[in-house]
Protein backbone atom coordinates (compact mmCIF):
# COMPACT_ATOMS: atom_id res chain seq x y z
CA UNK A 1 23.37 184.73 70.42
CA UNK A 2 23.97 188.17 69.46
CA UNK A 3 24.92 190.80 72.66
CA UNK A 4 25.26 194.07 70.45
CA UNK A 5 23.40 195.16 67.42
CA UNK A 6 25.46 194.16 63.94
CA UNK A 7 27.13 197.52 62.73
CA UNK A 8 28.01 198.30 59.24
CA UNK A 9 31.11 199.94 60.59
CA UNK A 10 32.23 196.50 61.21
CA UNK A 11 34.19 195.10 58.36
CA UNK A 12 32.06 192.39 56.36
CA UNK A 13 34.49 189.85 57.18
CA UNK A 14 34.68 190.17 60.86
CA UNK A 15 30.90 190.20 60.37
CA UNK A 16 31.23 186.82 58.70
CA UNK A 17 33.11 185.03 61.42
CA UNK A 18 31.31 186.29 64.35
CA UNK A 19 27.54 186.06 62.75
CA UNK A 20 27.59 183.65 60.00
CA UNK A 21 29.97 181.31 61.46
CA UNK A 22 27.83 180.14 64.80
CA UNK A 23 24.85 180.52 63.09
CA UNK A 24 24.88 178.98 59.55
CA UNK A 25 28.71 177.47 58.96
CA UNK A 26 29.75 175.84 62.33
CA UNK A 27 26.97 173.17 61.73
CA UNK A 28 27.19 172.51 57.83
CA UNK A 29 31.28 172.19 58.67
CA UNK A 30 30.73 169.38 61.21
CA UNK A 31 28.56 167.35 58.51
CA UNK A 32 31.29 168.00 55.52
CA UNK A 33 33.80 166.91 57.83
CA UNK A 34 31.89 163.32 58.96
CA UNK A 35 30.73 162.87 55.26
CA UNK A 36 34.72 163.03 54.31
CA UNK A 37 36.47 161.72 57.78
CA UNK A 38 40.05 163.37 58.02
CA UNK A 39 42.18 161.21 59.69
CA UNK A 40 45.53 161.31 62.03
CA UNK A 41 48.60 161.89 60.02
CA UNK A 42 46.67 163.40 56.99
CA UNK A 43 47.43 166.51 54.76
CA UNK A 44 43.79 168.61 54.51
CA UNK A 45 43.09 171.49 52.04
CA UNK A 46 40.54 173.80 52.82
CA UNK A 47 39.61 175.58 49.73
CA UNK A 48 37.62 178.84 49.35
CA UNK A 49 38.38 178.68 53.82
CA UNK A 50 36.63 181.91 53.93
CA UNK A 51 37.60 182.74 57.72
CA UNK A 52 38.40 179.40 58.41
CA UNK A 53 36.02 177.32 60.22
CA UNK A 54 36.52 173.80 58.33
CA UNK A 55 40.10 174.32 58.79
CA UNK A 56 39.78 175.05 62.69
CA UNK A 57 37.60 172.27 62.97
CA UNK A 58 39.47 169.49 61.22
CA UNK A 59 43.17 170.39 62.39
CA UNK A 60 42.32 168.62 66.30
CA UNK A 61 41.52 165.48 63.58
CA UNK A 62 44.55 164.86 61.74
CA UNK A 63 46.57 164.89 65.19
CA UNK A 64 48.99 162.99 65.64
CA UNK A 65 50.93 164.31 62.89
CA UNK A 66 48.62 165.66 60.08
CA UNK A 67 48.64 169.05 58.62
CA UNK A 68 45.76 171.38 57.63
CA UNK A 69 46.51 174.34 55.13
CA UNK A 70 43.14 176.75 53.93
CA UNK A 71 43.01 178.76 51.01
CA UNK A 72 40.83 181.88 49.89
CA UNK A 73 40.75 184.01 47.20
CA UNK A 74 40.18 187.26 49.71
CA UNK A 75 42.87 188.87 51.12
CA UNK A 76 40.75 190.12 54.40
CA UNK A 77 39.00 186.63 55.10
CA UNK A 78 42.27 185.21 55.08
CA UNK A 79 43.58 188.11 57.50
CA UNK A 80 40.68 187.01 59.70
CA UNK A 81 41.39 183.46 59.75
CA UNK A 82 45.37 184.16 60.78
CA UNK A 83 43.99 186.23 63.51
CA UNK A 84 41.91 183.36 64.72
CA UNK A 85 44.08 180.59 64.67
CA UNK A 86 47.99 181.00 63.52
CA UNK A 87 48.94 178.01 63.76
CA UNK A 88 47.32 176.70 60.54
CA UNK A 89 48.91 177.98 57.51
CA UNK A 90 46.98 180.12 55.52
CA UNK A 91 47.48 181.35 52.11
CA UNK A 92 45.52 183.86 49.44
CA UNK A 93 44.89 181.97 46.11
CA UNK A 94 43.02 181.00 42.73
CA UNK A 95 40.63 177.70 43.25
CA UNK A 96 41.69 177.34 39.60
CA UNK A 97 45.62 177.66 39.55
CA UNK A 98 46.81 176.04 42.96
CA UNK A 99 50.65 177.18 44.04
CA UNK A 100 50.60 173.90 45.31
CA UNK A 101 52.72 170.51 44.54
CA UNK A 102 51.18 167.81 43.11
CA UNK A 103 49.48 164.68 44.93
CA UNK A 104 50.45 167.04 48.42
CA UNK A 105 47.27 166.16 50.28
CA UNK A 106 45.04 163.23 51.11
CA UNK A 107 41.64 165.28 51.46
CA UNK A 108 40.75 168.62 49.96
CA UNK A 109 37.18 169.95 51.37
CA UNK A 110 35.33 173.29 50.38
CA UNK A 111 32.05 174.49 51.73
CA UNK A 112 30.31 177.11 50.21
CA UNK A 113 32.90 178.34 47.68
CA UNK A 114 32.78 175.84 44.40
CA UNK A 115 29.75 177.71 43.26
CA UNK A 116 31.81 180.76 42.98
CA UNK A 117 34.39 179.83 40.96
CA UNK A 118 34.74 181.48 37.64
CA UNK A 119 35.63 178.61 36.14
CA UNK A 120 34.48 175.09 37.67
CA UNK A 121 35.90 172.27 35.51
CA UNK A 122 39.28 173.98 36.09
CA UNK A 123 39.40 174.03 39.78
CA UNK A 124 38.25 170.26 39.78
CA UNK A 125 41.06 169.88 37.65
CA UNK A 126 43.36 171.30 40.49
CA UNK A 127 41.90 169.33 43.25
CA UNK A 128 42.45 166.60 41.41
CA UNK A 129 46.15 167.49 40.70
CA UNK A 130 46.71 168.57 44.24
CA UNK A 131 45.06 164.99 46.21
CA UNK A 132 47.62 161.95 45.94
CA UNK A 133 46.23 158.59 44.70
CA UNK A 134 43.38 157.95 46.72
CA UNK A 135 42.52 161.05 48.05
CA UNK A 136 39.44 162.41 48.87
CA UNK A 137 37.18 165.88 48.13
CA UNK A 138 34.25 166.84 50.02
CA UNK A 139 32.13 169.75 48.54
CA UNK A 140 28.90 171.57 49.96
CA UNK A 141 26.28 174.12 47.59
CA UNK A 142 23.61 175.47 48.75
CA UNK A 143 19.97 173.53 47.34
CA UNK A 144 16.66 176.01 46.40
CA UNK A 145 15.79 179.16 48.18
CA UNK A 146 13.07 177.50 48.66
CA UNK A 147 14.49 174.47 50.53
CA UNK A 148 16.00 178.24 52.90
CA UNK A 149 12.67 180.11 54.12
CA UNK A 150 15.09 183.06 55.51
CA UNK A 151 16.59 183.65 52.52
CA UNK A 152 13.65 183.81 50.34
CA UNK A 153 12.12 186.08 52.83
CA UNK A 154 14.98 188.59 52.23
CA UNK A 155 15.47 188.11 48.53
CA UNK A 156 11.34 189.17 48.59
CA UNK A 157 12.39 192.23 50.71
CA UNK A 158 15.68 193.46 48.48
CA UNK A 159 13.23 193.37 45.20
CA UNK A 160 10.64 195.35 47.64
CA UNK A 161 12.70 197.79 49.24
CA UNK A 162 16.09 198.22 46.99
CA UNK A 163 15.68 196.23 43.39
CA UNK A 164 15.20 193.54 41.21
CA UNK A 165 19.27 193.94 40.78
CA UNK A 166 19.83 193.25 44.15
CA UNK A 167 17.50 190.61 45.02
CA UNK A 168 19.36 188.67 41.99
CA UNK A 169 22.91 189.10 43.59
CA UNK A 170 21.40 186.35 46.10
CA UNK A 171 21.42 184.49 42.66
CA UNK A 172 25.09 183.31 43.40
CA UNK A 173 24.18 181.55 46.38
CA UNK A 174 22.08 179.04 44.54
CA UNK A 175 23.79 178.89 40.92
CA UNK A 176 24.81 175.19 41.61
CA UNK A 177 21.03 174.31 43.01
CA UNK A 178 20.93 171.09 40.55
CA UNK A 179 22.97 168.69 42.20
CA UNK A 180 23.21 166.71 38.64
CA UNK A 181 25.20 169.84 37.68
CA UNK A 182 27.21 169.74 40.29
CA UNK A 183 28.22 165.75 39.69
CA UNK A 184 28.45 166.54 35.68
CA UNK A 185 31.60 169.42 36.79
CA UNK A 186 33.59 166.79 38.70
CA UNK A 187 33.09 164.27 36.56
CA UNK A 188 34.82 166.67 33.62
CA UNK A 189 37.38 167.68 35.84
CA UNK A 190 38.61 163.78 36.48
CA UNK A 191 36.02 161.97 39.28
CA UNK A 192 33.77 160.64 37.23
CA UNK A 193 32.11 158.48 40.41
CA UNK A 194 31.46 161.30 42.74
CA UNK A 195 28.17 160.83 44.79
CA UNK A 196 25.68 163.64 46.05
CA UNK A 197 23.58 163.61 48.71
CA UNK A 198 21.05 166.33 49.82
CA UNK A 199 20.63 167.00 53.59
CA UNK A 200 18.97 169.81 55.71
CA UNK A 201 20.28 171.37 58.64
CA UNK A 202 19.09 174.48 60.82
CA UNK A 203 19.96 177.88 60.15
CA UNK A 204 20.00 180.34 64.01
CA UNK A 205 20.36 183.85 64.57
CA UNK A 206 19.42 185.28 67.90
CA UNK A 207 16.40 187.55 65.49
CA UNK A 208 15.11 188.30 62.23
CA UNK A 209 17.22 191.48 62.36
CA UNK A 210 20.53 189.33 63.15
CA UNK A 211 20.32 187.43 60.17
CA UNK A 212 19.15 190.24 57.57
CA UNK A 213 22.36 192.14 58.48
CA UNK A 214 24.57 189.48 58.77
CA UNK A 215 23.56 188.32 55.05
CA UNK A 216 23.29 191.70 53.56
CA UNK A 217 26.52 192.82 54.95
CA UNK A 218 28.84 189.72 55.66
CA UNK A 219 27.77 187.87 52.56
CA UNK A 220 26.22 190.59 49.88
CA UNK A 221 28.56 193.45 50.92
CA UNK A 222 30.87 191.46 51.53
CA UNK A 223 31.32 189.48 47.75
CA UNK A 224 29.72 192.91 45.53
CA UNK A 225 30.30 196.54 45.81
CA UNK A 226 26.59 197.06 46.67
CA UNK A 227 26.05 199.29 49.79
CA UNK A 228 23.09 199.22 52.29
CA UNK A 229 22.06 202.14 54.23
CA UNK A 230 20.60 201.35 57.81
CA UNK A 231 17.77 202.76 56.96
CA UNK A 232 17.66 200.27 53.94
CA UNK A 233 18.99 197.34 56.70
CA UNK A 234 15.93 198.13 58.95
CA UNK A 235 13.26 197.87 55.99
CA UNK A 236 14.73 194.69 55.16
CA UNK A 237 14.64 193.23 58.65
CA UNK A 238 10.93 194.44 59.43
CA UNK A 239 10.09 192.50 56.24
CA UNK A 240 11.91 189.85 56.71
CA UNK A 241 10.87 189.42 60.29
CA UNK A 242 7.14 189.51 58.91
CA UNK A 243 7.58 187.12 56.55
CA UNK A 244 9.05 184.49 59.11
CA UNK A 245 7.03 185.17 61.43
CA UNK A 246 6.25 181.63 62.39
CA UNK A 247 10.25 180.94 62.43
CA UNK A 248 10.72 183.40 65.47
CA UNK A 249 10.62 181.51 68.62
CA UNK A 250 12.18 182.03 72.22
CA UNK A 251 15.33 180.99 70.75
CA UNK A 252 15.34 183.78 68.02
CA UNK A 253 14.99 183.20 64.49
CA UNK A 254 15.93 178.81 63.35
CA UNK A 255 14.85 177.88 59.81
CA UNK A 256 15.77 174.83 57.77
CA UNK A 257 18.50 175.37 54.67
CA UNK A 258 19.36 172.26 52.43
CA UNK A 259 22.63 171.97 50.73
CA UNK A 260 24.21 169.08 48.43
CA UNK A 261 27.47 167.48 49.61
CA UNK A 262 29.18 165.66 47.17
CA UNK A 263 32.29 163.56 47.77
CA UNK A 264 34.73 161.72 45.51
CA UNK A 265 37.98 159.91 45.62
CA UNK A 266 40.84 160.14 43.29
């Protein structure tokens, strides 16, 4: 839980680690990593690492002898991750043209990231160039806003209190809602046997006004150039924490979020 109020002085991607981490990422990177099972001695790719929670989490897996390497598009979350944990090697780069050898790693896993590549078909093409025969990918996307109670409670209070345009930069989150979709990109971009299942898991902040900032700054502000004043952040959170009213228990503010994980094998 949260000791000190979340400050917009703090940079989005420190806001990322120390908010969204714990209370959305921690838990949806322990259920990638049992769908997909890295094992001692194995080579893991964390693409799109963000500030590198998979990665953290599956490099105590591959030991004896394994290797774990994350990847990121964003200069500062992967200045975050090196300050976390140096010992895993972490490098800036495009999901859709890899620096990286051929058939180098035996699982490639990325939560929360394929629905923000540019182009999709192309950076399934690149997993699939980077695993050796055999290898395994484990995805996660986010399901329905509606399958997420907290974020459709602050999409409804960006198109109150901001804009239409703003609400819809939550739009990103959920591009890749259809998990059909999701199967029909891998199976263009060479695993044409991928399965998808759909689970739920629970989404805590220590209060209403915990999670609005965290999203607004360590997600929107974070991936747009979009700006929120606090007196903007503290409409959002009273609306938000009206609207979940009934989520806001003596453990702070736990909702259910569904995502699809899909997983495939070269």
């Amino acid at each position: 839980m949260a000791q000190q109020p979340i400050q917009t002085t703090t940079s989005p991607s420190e806001i990322y680690e120390q908010y969204m981490v714990p209370g959305i990422f921690s838990r949806w990177s322990a259920t990638l990593l049992e769908l997909v099972a890295p094992q001692p001695g194995e080579r893991v790719l964390d693409l799109a690492c963000g500030t590198g929670v998979v990665a953290r989490m599956a490099a105590p897996m591959v030991q004896p002898g394994g290797e774990v390497f994350g990847v990121d598009f964003n200069p500062a979350q992967i200045a975050t991750a090196r300050s976390i944990d140096s010992s895993i090697e972490w490098r800036e780069g495009d999901a859709g043209s890899l620096s990286l050898a051929d058939q180098e790693f035996d699982l490639v896993v990325c939560q929360q990231g394929f629905q923000f590549f540019p182009d999709r078909v192309q950076a399934v093409r690149e997993i699939h160039r980077v695993l050796k025969p055999g290898g395994r990918v484990g995805i996660a996307v986010w399901s329905t806003f509606d399958k997420a109670p907290g974020y459709q409670a602050l999409v409804h209070a960006l198109e109150r209190r901001v804009d239409s345009s703003a609400a819809r930069l939550m739009d990103d989150l959920t591009v890749l809602s259809d998990s059909n979709e999701v199967s029909r990109f891998f199976a263009e971009g060479g695993f044409p046997n991928a399965e998808v299942v759909t689970l739920s898991n629970d989404v805590v902040f220590a209060s209403a006004g915990e999670f609005t900032r965290a999203i607004a700054v360590g997600s929107i502000m974070r991936r747009t150039e979009i700006q929120f004043s606090e007196e903007t952040l503290d409409l959002l959170t009273a609306d938000v924490a009206a609207e979940m009213e009934s989520y806001i228990g003596d453990h702070g503010l736990i909702f259910p979020m569904e995502a699809h994980l899909l997983t495939a094998t070269k």
